[in-house]
C-alpha atoms as a PDB file:
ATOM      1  CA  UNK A   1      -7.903 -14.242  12.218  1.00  0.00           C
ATOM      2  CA  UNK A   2      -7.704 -12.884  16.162  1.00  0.00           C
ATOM      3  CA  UNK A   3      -5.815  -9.799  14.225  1.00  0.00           C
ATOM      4  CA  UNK A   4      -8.305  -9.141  12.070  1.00  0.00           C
ATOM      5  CA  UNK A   5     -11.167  -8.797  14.376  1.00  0.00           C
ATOM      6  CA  UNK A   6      -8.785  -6.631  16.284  1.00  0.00           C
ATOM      7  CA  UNK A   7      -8.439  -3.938  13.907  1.00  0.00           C
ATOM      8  CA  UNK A   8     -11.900  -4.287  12.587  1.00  0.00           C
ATOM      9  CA  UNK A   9     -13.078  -2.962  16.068  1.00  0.00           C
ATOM     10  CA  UNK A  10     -10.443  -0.468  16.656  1.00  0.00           C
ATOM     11  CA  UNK A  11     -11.399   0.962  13.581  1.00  0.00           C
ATOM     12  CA  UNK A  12     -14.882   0.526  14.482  1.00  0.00           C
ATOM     13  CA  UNK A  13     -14.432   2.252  17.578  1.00  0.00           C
ATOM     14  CA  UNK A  14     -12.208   4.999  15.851  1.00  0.00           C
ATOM     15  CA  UNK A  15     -15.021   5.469  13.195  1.00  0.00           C
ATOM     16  CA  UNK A  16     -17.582   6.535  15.445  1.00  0.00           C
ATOM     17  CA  UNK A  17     -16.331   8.074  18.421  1.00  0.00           C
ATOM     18  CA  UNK A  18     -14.797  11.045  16.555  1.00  0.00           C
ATOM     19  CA  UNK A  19     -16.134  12.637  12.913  1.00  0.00           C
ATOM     20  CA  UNK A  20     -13.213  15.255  12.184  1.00  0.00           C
ATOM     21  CA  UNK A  21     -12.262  16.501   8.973  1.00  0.00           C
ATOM     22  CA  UNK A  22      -8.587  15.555   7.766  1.00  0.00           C
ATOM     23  CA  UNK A  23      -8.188  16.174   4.046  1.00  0.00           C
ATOM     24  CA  UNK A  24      -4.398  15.900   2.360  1.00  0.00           C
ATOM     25  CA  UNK A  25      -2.972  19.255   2.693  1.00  0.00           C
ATOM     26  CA  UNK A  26       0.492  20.151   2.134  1.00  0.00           C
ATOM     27  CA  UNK A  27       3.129  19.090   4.958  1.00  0.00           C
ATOM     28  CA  UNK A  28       1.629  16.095   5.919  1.00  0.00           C
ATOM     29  CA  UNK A  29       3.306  13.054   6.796  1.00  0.00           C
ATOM     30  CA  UNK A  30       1.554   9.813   5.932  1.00  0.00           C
ATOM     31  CA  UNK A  31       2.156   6.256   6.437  1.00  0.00           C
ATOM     32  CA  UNK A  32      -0.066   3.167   5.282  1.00  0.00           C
ATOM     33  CA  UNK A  33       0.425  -0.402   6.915  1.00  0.00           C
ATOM     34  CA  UNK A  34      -1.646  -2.350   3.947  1.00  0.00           C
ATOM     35  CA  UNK A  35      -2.514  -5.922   3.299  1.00  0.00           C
ATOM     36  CA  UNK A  36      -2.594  -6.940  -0.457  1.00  0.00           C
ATOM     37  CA  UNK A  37      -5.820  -8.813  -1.604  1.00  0.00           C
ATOM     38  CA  UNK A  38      -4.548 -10.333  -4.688  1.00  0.00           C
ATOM     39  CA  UNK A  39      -0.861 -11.699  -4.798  1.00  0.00           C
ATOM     40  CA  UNK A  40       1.000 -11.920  -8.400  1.00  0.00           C
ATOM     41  CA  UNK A  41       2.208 -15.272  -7.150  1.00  0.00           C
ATOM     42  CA  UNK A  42      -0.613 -17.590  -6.327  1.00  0.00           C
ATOM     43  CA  UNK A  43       0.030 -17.649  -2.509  1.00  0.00           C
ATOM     44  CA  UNK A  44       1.023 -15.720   0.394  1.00  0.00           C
ATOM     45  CA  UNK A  45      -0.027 -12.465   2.090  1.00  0.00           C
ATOM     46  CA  UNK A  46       0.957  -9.174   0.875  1.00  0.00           C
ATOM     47  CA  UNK A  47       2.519  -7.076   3.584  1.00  0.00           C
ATOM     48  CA  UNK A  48       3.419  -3.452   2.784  1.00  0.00           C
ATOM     49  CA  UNK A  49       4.473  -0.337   4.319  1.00  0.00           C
ATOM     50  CA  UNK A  50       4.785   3.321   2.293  1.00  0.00           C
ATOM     51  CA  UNK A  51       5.439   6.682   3.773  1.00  0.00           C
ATOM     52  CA  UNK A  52       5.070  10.089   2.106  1.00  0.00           C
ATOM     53  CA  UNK A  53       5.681  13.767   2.332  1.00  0.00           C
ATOM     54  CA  UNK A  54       2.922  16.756   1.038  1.00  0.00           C
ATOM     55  CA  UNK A  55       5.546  18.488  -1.094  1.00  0.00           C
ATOM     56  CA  UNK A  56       2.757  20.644  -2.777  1.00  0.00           C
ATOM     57  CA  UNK A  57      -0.899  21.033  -2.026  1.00  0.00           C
ATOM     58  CA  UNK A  58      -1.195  18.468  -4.546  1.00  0.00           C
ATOM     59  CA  UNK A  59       1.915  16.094  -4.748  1.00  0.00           C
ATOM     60  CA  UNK A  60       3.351  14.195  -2.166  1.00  0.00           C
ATOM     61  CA  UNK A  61       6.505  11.729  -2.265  1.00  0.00           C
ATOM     62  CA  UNK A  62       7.836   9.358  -0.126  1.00  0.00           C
ATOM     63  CA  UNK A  63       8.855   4.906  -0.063  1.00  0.00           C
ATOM     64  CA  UNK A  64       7.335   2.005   0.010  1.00  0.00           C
ATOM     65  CA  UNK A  65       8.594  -1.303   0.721  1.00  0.00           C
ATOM     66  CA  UNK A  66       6.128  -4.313  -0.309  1.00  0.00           C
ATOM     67  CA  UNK A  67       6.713  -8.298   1.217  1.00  0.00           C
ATOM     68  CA  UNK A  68       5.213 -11.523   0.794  1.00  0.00           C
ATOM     69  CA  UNK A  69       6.738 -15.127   1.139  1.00  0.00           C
ATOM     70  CA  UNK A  70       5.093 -18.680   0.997  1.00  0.00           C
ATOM     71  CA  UNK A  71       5.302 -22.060   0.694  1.00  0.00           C
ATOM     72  CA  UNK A  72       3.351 -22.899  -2.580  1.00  0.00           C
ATOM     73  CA  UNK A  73       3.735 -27.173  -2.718  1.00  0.00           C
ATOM     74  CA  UNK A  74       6.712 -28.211  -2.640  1.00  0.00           C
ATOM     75  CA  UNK A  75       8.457 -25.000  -3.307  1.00  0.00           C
ATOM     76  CA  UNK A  76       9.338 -21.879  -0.896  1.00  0.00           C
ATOM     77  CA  UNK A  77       9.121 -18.267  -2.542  1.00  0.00           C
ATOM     78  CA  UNK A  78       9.817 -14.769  -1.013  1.00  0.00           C
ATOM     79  CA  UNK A  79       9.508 -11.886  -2.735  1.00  0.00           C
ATOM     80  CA  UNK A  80      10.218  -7.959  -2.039  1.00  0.00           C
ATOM     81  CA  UNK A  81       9.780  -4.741  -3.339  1.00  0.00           C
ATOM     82  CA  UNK A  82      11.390  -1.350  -2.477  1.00  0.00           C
ATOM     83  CA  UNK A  83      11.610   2.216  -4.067  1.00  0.00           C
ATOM     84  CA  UNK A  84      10.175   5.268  -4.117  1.00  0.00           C
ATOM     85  CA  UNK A  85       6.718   6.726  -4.698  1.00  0.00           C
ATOM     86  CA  UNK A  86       4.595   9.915  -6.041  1.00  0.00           C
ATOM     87  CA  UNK A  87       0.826  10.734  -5.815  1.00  0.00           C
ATOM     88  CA  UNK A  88      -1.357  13.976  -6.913  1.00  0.00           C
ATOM     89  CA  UNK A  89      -4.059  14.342  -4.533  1.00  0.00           C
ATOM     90  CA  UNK A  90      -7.249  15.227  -7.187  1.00  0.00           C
ATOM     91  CA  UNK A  91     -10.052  16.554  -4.110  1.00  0.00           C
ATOM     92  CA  UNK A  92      -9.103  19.962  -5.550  1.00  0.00           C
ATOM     93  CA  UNK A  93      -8.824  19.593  -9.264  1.00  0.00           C
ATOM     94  CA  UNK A  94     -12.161  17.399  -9.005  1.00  0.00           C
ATOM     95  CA  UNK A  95     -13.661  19.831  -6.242  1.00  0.00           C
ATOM     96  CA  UNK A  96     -14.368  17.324  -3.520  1.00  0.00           C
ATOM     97  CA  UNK A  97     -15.550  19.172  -1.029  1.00  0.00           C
ATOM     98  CA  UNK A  98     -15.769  16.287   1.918  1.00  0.00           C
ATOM     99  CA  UNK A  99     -12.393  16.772   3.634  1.00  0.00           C
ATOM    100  CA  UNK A 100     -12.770  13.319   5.095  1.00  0.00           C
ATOM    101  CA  UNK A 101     -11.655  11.885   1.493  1.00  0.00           C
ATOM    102  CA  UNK A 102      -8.170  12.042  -0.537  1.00  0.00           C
ATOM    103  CA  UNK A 103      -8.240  10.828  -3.878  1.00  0.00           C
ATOM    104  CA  UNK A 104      -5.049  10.116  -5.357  1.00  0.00           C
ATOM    105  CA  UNK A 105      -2.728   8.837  -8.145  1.00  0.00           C
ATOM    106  CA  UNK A 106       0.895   7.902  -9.196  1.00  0.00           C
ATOM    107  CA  UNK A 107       3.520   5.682  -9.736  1.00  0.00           C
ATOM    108  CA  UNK A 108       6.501   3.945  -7.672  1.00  0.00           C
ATOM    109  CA  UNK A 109       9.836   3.488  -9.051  1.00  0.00           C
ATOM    110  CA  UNK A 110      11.608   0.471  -6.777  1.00  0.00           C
ATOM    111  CA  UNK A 111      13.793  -2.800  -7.343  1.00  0.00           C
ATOM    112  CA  UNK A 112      12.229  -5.929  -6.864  1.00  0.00           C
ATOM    113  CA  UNK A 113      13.964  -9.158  -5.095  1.00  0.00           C
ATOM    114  CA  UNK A 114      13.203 -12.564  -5.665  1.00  0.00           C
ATOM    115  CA  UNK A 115      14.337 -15.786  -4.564  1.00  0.00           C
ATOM    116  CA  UNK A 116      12.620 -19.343  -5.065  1.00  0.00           C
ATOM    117  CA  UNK A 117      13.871 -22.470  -3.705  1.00  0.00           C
ATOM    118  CA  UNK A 118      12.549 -25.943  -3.647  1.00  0.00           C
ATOM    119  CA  UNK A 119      13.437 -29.388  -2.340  1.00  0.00           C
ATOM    120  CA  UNK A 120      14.865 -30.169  -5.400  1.00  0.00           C
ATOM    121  CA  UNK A 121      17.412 -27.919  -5.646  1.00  0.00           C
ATOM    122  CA  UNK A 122      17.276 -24.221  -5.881  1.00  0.00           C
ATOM    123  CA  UNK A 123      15.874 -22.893  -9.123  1.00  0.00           C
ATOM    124  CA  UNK A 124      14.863 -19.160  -9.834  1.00  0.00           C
ATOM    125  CA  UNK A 125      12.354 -18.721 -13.067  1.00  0.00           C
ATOM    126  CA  UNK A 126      12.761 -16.197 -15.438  1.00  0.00           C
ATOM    127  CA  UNK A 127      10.337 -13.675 -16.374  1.00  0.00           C
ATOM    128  CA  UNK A 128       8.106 -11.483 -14.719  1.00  0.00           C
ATOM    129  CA  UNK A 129       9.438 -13.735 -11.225  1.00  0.00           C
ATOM    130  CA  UNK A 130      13.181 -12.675 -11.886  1.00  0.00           C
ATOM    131  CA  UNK A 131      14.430  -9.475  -9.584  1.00  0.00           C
ATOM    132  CA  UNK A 132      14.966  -6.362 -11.510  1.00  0.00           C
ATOM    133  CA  UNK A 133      13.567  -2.793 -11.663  1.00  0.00           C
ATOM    134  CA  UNK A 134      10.185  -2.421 -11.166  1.00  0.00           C
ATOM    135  CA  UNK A 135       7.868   0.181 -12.599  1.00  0.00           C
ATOM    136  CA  UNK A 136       3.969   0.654 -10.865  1.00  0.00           C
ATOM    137  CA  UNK A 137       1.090   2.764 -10.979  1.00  0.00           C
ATOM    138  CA  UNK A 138      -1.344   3.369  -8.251  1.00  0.00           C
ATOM    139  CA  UNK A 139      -5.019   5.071  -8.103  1.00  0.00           C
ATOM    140  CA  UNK A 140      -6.355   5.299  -4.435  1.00  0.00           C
ATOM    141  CA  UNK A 141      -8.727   6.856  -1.368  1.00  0.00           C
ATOM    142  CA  UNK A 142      -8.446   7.130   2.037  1.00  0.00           C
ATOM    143  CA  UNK A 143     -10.736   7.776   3.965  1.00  0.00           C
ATOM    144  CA  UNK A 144     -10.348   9.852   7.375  1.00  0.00           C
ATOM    145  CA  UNK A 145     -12.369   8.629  10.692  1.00  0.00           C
ATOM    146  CA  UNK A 146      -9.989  11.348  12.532  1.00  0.00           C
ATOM    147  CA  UNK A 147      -7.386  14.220  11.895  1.00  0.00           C
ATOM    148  CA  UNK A 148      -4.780  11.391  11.930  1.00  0.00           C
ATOM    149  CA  UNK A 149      -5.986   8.133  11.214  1.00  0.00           C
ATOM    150  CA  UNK A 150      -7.830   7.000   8.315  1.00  0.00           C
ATOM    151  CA  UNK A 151      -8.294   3.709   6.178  1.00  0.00           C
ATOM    152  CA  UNK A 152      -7.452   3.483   2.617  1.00  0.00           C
ATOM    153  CA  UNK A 153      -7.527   1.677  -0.564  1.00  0.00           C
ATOM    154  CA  UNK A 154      -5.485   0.711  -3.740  1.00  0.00           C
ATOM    155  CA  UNK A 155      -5.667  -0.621  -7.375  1.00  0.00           C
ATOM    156  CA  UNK A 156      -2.620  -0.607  -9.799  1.00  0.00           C
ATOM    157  CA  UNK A 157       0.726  -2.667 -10.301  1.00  0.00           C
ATOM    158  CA  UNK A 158       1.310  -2.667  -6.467  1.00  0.00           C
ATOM    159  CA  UNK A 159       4.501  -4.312  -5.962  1.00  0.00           C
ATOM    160  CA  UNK A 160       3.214  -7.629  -5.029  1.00  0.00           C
ATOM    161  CA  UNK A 161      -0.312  -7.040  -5.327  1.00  0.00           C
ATOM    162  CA  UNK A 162      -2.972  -5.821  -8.010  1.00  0.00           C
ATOM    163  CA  UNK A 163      -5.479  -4.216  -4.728  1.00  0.00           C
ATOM    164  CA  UNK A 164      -4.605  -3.173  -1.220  1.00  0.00           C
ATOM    165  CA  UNK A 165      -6.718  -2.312   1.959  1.00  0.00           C
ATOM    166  CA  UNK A 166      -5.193  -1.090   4.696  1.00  0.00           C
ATOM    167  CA  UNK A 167      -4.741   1.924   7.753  1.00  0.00           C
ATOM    168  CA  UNK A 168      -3.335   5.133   7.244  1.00  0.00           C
ATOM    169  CA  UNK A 169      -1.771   7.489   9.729  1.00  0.00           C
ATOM    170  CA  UNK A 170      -1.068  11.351   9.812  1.00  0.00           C
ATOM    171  CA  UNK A 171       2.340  11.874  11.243  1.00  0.00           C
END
């Protein structure tokens, strides 16, 4: 909880020291440290990381790698995601003329690991908790406070996750 209120007031203090604009524009680096809000599997805290490259004006590219592990009763879960990622940035095709906003969209393409053990031997369901390929969709914002650092949002098949909050950073 300590961490929390940590980053609240960095961000705090980030927000309102410095209004610069920091739209997407092509060539920029960005990476997102998120926390999921919503976990596929009852328990735990989504953890993720994703990094991408401005290929185009609009299109950037890059990986993500998405964690969370728990003990849920009895039973001990831990479950990752890794692969790569695409997003069109929509502030031109929409004409959004705030540069302090990037609206995106896209998809990830990754494998997905999971193991499950218990007390009573190690089991591993089947289903949607076996590992395999994994196919998501994302539709996000982030919002700048600076040129380089920003917070950001997410709703789609996340990895993990169905909706992510988190801090982004211009490389």
């Amino acid at each position: 909880m300590k961490k929390i209120y940590v980053l609240i007031s960095v961000l705090s203090v980030v927000a309102f020291s410095n209004r610069v604009l920091a739209q997407y524009q092509q060539g920029d680096k960005l990476l997102n440290l998120g926390v999921g809000l919503n976990s596929y599997y009852s328990a735990g805290l989504p953890l993720s990381a994703s990094f991408e490259y401005g290929f185009t004006p609009e299109i950037s590219a890059g990986g993500i790698i998405d964690y969370i592990s728990s003990d849920y009763y009895s039973y001990r879960y831990t479950s990752m995601f890794f692969g790569a990622r695409g997003s069109y940035h929509f502030n031109k095709l929409l004409n959004i003329n705030d540069k302090s906003w990037d609206i995106y969209g896209g998809a990830s393409l990754g494998f997905r690991t999971f193991s499950w053990g218990s007390g009573y031997g190690n089991t591993v369901p089947g289903g949607t908790y076996a590992s395999g390929l994994f196919l998501g969709i994302h539709a996000g914002a982030r919002y700048y406070f600076t040129p380089r650092v920003g917070a950001f949002a997410e709703l789609g098949a996340l990895g993990s996750s169905n909706a992510r909050l988190g801090v982004t950073f211009k490389l």
